[in-house]
Protein backbone atom coordinates (compact mmCIF):
# COMPACT_ATOMS: atom_id res chain seq x y z
CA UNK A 1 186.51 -10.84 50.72
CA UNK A 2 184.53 -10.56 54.06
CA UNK A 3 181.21 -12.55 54.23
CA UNK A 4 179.13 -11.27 56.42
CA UNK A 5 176.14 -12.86 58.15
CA UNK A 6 173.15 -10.73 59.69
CA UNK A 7 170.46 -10.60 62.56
CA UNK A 8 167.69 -8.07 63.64
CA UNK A 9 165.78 -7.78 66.57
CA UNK A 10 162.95 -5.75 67.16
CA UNK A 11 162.88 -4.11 70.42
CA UNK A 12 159.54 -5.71 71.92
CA UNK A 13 156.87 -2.66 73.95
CA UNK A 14 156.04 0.70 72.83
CA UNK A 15 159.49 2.42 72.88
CA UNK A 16 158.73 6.10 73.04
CA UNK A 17 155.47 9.07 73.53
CA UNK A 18 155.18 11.74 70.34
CA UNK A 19 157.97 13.65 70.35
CA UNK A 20 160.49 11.95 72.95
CA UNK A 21 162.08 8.57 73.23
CA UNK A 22 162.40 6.79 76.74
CA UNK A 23 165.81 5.96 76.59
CA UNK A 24 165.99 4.37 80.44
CA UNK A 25 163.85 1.70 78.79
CA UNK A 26 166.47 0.22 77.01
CA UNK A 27 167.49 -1.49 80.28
CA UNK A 28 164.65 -1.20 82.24
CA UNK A 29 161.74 -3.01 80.45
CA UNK A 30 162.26 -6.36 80.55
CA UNK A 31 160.51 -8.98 77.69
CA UNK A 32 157.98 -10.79 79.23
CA UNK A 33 158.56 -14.00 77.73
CA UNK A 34 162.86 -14.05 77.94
CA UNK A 35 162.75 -11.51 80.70
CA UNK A 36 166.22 -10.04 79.16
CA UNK A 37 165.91 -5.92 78.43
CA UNK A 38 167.25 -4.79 74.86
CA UNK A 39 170.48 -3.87 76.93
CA UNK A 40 170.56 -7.46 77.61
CA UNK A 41 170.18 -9.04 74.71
CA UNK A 42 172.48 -6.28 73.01
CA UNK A 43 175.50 -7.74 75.27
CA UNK A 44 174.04 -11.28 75.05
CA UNK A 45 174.88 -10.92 70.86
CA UNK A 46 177.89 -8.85 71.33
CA UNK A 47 179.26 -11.56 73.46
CA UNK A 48 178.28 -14.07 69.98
CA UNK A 49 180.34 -12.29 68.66
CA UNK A 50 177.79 -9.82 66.68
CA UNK A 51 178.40 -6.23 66.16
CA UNK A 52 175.08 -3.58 66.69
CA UNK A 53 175.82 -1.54 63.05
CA UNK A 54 172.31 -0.04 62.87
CA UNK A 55 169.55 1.09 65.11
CA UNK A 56 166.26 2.13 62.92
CA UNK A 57 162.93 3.94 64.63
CA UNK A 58 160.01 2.05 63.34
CA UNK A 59 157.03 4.95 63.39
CA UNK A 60 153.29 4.81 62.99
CA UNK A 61 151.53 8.19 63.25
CA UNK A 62 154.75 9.87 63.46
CA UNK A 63 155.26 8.07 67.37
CA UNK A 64 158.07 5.17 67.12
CA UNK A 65 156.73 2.30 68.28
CA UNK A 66 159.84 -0.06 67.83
CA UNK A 67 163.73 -0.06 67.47
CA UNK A 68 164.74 -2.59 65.04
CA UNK A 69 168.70 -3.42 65.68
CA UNK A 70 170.87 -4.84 62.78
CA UNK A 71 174.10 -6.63 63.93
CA UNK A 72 176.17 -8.23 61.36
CA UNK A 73 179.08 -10.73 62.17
CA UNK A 74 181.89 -12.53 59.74
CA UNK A 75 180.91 -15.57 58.40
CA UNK A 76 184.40 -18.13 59.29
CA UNK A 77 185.34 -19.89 56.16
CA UNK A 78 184.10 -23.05 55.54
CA UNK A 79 180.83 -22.57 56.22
């Protein structure tokens, strides 16, 4: 049986206005303190050998504020 081991990452500005999410930030904000967009730091895992299996809207007030990504990855034996 496949363990699995798992990550999030919480996208890190204001994502999106009521109503309509602004995509083109995935790529185009970058974090202020890594200075890597979500884009980058979803190819930074992938190439860790993590897989993105879920993308969830955190909301306040009906307005998501966040994306929280899940990536999962096997766990090799013997560890």
């Amino acid at each position: 049986m496949t363990k699995w081991e798992l990550s999030t990452y919480p996208s890190g500005e204001l994502y999106s206005v009521t109503g309509s999410v602004a995509v083109e930030r995935l790529w185009k904000d970058k974090d202020k303190k890594t200075g890597l967009s979500d884009w980058d730091e979803i190819i930074r895992r992938a190439n860790e050998g993590w897989e993105l299996v879920s993308v969830t809207p955190l909301a306040w007030n009906g307005t998501v504020q966040r994306l929280l990504y899940t990536f999962k990855r096997p766990i090799e034996e013997g560890q």
